[in-house]
Protein backbone atom coordinates (compact mmCIF):
# COMPACT_ATOMS: atom_id res chain seq x y z
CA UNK A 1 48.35 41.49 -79.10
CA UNK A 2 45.03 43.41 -78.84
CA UNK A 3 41.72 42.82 -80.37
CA UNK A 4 42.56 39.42 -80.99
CA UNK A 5 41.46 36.40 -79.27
CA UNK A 6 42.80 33.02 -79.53
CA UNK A 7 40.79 29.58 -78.84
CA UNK A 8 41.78 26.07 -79.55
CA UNK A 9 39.74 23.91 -81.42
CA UNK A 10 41.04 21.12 -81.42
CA UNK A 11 43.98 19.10 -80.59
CA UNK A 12 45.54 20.25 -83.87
CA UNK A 13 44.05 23.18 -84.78
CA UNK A 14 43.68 27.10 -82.75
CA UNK A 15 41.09 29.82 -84.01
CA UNK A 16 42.12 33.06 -84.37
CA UNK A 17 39.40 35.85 -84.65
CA UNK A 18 40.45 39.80 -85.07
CA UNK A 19 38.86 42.56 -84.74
CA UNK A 20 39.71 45.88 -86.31
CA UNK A 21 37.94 49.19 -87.00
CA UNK A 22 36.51 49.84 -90.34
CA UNK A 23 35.38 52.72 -91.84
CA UNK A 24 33.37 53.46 -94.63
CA UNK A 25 32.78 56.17 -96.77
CA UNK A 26 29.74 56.76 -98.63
CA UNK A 27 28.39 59.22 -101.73
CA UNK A 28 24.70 60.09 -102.25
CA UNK A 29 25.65 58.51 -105.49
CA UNK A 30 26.63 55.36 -104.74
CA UNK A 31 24.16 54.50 -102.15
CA UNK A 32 21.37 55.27 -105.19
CA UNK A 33 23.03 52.72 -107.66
CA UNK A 34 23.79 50.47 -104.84
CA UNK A 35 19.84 50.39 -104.20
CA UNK A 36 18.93 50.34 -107.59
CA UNK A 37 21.52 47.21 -108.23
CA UNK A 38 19.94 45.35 -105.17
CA UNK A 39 16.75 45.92 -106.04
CA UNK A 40 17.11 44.56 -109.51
CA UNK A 41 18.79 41.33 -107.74
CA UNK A 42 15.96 40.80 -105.62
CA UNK A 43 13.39 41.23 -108.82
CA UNK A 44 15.43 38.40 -110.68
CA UNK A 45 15.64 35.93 -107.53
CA UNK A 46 11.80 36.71 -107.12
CA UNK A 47 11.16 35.97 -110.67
CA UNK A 48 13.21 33.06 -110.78
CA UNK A 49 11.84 31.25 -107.63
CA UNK A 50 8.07 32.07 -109.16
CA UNK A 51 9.00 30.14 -112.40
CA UNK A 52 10.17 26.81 -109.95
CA UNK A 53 7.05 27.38 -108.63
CA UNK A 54 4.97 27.18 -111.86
CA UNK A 55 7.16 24.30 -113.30
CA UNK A 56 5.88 22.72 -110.15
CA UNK A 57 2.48 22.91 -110.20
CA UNK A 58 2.47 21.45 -113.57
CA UNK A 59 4.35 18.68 -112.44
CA UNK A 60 1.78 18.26 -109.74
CA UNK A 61 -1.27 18.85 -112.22
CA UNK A 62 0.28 16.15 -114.81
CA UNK A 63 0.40 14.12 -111.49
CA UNK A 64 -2.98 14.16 -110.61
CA UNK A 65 -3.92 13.97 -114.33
CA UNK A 66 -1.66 10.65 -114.37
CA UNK A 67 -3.23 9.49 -111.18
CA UNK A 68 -0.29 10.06 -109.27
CA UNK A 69 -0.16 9.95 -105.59
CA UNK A 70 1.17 10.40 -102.64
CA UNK A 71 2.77 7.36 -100.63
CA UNK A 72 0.94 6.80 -97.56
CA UNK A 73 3.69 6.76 -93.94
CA UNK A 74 2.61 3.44 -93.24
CA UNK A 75 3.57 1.94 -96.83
CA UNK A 76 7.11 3.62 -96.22
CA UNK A 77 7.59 1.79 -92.50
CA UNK A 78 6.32 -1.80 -93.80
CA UNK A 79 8.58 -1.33 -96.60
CA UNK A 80 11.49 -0.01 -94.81
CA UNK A 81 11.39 -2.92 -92.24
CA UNK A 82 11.34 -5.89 -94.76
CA UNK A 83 14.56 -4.24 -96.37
CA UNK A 84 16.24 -4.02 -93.30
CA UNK A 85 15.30 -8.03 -91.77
């Protein structure tokens, strides 16, 4: 068969990938409200990950007000070692 190609994968399993031409067919109008809908997406996703990014901070600011800190690398090895002896 053409435009396919055939691969195994393993000893119970082949891959099969095909390839076909596609066309597409575009209005003036569609590519505007496609834009406008992406654009909107992108606004939301942007607002959303600037929000996680607040709530952080103020997690890290109550941290700091709680005295809070970070463990130190060398903490983390002793205390990994006397678990695993």
């Amino acid at each position: 068969m053409e435009n396919l190609q055939i691969t195994k994968q393993d000893d119970n399993t082949i891959n099969v990938v095909k390839t076909m031409p596609v066309s597409f067919a575009f209005t003036p109008e569609y590519l505007k409200t496609q834009r406008e809908a992406i654009l909107k997406s992108k606004q939301d996703f942007c607002d959303a990950r600037d929000k996680e990014i607040e709530e952080i901070d103020f997690y890290l600011s109550e941290m700091t007000k709680l005295g809070v800190v970070e463990k130190t690398k060398e903490v983390e090895e002793v205390v990994e070692k006397v678990i695993n002896e």
